[in-house]
Protein backbone atom coordinates (compact mmCIF):
# COMPACT_ATOMS: atom_id res chain seq x y z
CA UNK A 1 0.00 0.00 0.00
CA UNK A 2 1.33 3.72 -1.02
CA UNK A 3 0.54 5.85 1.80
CA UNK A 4 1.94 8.82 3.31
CA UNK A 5 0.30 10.15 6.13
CA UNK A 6 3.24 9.40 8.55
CA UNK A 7 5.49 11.52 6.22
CA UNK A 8 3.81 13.97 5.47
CA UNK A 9 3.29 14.51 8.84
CA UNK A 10 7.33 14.74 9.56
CA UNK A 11 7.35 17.23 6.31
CA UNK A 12 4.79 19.73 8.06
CA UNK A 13 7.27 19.56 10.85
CA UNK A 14 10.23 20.85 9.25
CA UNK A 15 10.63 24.49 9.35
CA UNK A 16 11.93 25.28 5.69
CA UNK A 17 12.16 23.53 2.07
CA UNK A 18 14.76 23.85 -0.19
CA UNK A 19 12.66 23.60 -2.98
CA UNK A 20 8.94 23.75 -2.57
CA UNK A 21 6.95 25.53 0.49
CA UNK A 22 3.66 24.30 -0.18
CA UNK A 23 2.80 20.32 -0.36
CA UNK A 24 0.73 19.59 -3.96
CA UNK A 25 -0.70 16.57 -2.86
CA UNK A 26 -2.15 15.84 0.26
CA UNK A 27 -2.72 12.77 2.89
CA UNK A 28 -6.78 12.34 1.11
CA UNK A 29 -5.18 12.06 -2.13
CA UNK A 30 -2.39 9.64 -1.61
CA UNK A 31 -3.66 7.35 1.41
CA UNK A 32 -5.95 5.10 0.07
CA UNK A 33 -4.54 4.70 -3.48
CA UNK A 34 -1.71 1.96 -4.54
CA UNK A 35 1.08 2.65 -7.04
CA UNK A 36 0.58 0.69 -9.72
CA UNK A 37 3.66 1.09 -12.49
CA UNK A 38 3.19 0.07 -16.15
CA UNK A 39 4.69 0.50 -19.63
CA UNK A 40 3.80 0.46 -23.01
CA UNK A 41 4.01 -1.88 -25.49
CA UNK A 42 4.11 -2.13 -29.18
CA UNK A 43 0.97 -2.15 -29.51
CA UNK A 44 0.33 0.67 -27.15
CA UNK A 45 -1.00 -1.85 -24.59
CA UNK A 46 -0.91 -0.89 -21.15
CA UNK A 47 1.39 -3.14 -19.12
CA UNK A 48 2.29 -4.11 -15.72
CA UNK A 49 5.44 -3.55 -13.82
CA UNK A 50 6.65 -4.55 -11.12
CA UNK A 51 9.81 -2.70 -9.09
CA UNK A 52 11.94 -3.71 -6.23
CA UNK A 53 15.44 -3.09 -5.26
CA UNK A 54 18.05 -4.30 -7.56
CA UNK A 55 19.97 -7.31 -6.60
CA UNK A 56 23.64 -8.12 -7.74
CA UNK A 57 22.32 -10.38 -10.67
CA UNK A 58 20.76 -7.22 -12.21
CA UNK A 59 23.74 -5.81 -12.19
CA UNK A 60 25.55 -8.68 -14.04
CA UNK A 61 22.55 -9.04 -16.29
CA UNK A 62 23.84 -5.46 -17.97
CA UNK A 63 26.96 -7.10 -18.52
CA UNK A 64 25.67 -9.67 -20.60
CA UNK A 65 24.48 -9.55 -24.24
CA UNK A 66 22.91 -7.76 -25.25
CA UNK A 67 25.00 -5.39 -23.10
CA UNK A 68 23.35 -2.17 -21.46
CA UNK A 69 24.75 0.99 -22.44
CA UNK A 70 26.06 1.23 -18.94
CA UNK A 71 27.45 -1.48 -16.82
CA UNK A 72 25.22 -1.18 -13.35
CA UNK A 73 28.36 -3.28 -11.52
CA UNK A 74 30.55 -0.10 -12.19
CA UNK A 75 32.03 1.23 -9.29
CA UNK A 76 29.98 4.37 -9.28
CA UNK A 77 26.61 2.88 -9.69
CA UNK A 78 27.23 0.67 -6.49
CA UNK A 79 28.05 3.04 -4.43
CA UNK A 80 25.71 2.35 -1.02
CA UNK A 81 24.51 5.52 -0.81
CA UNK A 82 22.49 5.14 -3.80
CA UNK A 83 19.12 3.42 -3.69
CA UNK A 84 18.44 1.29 -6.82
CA UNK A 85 15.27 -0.17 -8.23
CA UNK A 86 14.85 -3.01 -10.97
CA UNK A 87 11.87 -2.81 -12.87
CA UNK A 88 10.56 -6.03 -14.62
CA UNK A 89 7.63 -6.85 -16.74
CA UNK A 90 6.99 -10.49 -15.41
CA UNK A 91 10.89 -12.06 -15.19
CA UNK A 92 12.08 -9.94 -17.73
CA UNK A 93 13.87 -6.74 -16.41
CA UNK A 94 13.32 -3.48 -18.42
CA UNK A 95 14.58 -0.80 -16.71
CA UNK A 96 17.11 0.36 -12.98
CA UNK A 97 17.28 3.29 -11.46
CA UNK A 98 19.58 4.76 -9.03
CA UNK A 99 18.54 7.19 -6.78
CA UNK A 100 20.31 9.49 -4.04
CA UNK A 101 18.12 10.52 -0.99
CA UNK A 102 19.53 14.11 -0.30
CA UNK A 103 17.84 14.94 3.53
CA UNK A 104 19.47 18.61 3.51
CA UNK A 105 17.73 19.10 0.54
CA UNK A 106 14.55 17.49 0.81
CA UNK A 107 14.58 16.04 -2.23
CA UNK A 108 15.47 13.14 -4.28
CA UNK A 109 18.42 13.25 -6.95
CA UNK A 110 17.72 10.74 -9.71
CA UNK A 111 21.09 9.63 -10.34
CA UNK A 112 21.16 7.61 -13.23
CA UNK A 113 17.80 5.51 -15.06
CA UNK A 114 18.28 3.35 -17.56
CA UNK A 115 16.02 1.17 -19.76
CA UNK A 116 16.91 -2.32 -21.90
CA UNK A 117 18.27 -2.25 -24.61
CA UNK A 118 15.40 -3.47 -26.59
CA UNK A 119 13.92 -0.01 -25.23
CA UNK A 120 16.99 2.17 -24.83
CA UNK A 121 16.25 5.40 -27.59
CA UNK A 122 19.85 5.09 -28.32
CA UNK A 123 20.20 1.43 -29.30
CA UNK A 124 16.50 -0.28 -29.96
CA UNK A 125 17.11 1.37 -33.94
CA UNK A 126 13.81 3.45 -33.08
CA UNK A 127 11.71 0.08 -32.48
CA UNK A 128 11.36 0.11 -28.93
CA UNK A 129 9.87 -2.95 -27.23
CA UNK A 130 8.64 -0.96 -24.63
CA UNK A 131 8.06 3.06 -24.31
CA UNK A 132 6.97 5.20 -21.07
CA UNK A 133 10.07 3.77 -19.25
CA UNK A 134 11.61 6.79 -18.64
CA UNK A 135 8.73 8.53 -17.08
CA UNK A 136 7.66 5.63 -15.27
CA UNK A 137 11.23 5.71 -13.16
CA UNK A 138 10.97 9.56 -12.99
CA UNK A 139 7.55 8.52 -11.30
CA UNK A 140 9.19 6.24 -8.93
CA UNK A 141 12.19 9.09 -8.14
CA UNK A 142 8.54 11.03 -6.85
CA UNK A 143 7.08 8.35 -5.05
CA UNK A 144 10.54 7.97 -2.56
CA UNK A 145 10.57 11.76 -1.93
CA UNK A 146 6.63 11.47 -0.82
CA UNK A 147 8.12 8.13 1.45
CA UNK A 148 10.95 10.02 2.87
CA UNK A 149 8.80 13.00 4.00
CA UNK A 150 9.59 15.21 1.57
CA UNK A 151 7.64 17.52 -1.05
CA UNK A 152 7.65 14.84 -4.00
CA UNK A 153 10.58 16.96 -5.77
CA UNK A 154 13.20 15.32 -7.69
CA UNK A 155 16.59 16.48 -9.38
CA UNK A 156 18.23 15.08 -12.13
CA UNK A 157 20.79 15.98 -14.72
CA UNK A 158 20.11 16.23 -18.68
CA UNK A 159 23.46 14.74 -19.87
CA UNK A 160 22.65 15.46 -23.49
CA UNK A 161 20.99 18.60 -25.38
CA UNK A 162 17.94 16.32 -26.70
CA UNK A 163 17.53 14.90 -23.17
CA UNK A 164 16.96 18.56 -21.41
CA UNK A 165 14.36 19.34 -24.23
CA UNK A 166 12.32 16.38 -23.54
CA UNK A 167 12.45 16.54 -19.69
CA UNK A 168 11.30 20.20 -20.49
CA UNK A 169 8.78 19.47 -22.92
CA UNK A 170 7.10 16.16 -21.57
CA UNK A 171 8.01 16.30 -17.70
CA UNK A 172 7.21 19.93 -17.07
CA UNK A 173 11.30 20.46 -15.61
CA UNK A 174 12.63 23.50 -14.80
CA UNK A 175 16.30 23.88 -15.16
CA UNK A 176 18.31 25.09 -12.23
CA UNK A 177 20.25 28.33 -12.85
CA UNK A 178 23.22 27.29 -10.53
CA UNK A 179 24.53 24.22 -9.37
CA UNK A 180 27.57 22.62 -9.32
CA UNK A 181 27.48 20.08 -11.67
CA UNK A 182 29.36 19.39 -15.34
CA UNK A 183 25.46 18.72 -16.58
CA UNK A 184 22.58 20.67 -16.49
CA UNK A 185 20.80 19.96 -13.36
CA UNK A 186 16.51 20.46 -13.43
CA UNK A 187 13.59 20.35 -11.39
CA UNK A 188 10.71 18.40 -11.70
CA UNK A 189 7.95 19.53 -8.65
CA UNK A 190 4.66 21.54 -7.95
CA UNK A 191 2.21 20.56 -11.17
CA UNK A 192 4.96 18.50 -12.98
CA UNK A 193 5.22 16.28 -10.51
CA UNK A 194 1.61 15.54 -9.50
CA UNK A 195 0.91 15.36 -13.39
CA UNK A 196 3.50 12.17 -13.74
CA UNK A 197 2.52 10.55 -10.06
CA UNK A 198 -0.70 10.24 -10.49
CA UNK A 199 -0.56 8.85 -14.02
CA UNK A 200 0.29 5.42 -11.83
CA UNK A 201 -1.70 5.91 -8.58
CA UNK A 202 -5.52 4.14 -8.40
């Protein structure tokens, strides 16, 4: 069950927010619903996912072919201060995400996401197997700030010209004017962030 009255409680408590000073959801909307993930397929059928923390074989499993663009057992990636998430439809794992739980900030930094191959933009030769992945792990980046008490905001970084466009054309982000970071770093909260949550919630 996806609840968050116990949270949002210890938000209310805090005396200031980095990033947002208003809640956009609150306990009535998000206590009696479930999270309920999903993708696309070729057909444009919905389809269920499920997510739970990555194990060590996930990790290998980007290793093997047909290789991941980025090997999840890199040194970086397994750092323990990272949370990480494996998304599967059935046995089949589409998608990880890493994901950094910043408590200064009250917010959640979406390290890294990445999908299959088979749905990877930049290897599946424009055929993806399965498409909504992306937003669907953006979704999840949301869902942990609600569950650690914070405003739902999320940070991540656009590593590639194309990839700030689309967070700021079909996420709603909001680039950060300074930050210390080689990529640009934006904002996805308020609105945005209600708008891609409750796409999954019922």
């Amino acid at each position: 069950m996806f609840t968050a009255v116990q949270t949002l409680r210890g938000s209310a408590a805090k005396k200031q927010l980095s990033f947002l000073s208003v809640l956009w959801y609150t306990v009535y909307e998000v206590m009696d619903v479930r999270f309920k993930p999903f993708v696309f397929d070729r057909m444009n059928r919905q389809i269920p996912v499920s997510i739970a923390p990555m194990t060590q074989a996930d990790a290998e499993l980007t290793n093997l072919p047909p290789v991941w663009q980025t090997s999840w057992t890199s040194e970086y990636l397994m750092e323990e201060r990272f949370e990480k998430y494996a998304a599967r439809v059935d046995d089949e794992l589409i998608a990880l995400g890493a994901y950094e739980i910043l408590n200064n900030s009250l917010v959640v930094h979406i390290v890294y996401m990445e999908a299959q191959p088979e749905s990877n933009p930049n290897l599946d030769d424009g055929k993806p197997k399965y498409t909504g992945v992306g937003r669907l792990m953006i979704a999840y980046g949301i869902k942990l700030s609600i569950d650690n008490g914070f405003a739902g905001d999320v940070v991540l970084e656009a590593k590639t010209t194309e990839l700030a466009r689309h967070y700021e054309r079909d996420f709603g982000a909001v680039r950060l004017p300074v930050f210390a970071s080689l990529a640009p770093r934006y904002l996805i909260a308020d609105e945005a962030a209600k708008r891609i949550l409750f796409t999954y919630l019922s």
